[in-house]
Protein backbone atom coordinates (compact mmCIF):
# COMPACT_ATOMS: atom_id res chain seq x y z
CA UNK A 1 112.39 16.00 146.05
CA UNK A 2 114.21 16.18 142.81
CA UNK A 3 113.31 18.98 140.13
CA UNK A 4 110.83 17.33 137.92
CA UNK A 5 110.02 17.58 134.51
CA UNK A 6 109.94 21.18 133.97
CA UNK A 7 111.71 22.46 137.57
CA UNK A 8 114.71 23.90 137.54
CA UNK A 9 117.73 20.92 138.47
CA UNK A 10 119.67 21.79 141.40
CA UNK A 11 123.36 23.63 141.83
CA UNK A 12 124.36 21.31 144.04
CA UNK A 13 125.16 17.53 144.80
CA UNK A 14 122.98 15.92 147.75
CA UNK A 15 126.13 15.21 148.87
CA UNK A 16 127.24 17.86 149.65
CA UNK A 17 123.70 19.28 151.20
CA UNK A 18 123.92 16.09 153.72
CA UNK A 19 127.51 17.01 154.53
CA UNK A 20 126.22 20.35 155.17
CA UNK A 21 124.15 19.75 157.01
CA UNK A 22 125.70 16.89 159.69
CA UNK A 23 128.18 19.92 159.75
CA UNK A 24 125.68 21.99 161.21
CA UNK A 25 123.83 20.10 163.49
CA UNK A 26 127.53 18.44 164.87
CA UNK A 27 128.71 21.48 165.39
CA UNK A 28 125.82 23.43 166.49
CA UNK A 29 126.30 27.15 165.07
CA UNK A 30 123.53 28.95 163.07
CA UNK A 31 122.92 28.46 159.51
CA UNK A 32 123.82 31.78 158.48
CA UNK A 33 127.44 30.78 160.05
CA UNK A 34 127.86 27.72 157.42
CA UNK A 35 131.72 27.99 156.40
CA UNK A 36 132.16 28.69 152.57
CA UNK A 37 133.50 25.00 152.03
CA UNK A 38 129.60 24.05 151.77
CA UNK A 39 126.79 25.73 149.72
CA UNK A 40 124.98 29.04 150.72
CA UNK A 41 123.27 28.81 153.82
CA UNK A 42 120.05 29.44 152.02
CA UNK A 43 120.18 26.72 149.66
CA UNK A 44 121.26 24.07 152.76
CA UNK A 45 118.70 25.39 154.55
CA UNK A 46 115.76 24.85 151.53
CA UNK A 47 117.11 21.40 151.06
CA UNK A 48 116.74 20.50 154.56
CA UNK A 49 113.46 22.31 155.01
CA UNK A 50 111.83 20.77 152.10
CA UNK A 51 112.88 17.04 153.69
CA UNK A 52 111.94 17.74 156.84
CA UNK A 53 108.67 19.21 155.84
CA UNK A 54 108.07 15.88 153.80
CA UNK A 55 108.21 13.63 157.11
CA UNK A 56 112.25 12.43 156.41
CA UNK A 57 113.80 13.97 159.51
CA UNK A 58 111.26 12.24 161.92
CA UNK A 59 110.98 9.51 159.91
CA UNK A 60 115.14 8.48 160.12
CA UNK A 61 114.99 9.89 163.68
CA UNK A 62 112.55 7.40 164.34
CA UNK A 63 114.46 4.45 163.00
CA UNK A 64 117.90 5.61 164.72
CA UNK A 65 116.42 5.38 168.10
CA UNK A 66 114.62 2.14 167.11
CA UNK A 67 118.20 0.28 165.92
CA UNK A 68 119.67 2.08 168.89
CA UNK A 69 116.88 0.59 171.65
CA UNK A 70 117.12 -2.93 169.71
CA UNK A 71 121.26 -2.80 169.52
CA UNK A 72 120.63 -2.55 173.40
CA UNK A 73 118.81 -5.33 173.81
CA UNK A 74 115.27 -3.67 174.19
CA UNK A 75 111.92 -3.20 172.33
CA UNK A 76 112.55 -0.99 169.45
CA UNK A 77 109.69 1.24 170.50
CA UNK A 78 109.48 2.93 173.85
CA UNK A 79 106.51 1.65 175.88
CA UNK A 80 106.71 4.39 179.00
CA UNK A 81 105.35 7.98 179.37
CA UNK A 82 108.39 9.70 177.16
CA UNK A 83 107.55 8.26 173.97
CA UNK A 84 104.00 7.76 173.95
CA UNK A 85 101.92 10.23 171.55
């Protein structure tokens, strides 16, 4: 994820990526529409690509709904015809 040795570091804190991005997807408007408090658009955008491209975004999707199903007092894995693949 990080620029290893020899890549170019990155402009920006993750921080402020992750807040970017929560920013986006809370209040649903396009990424070319990202206020000027956060990073370009395009940089947002790479980070987020490059993580979700790696497996991350399915990956903590997967254990949100998990803690969420188990805080209910169920299975953490659906066993119906939604979440079968």
């Amino acid at each position: 994820m990080a620029g290893g040795p020899g890549g170019r570091p990155e402009g920006y804190r993750h921080r402020q990526m992750i807040d970017a991005v929560r920013y986006l997807v809370d209040n649903g408007f396009k990424w070319r529409a990202m206020p000027a408090d956060f990073p370009p658009w395009p940089r947002v955008y790479a980070f987020f690509a490059r993580r979700r491209d790696a497996g991350l975004v399915a990956e903590l999707h997967d254990r949100l709904r998990a803690a969420v199903r188990q805080a209910e007092g169920r299975g953490p894995w659906a066993v119906g015809r939604r979440y079968l693949r």
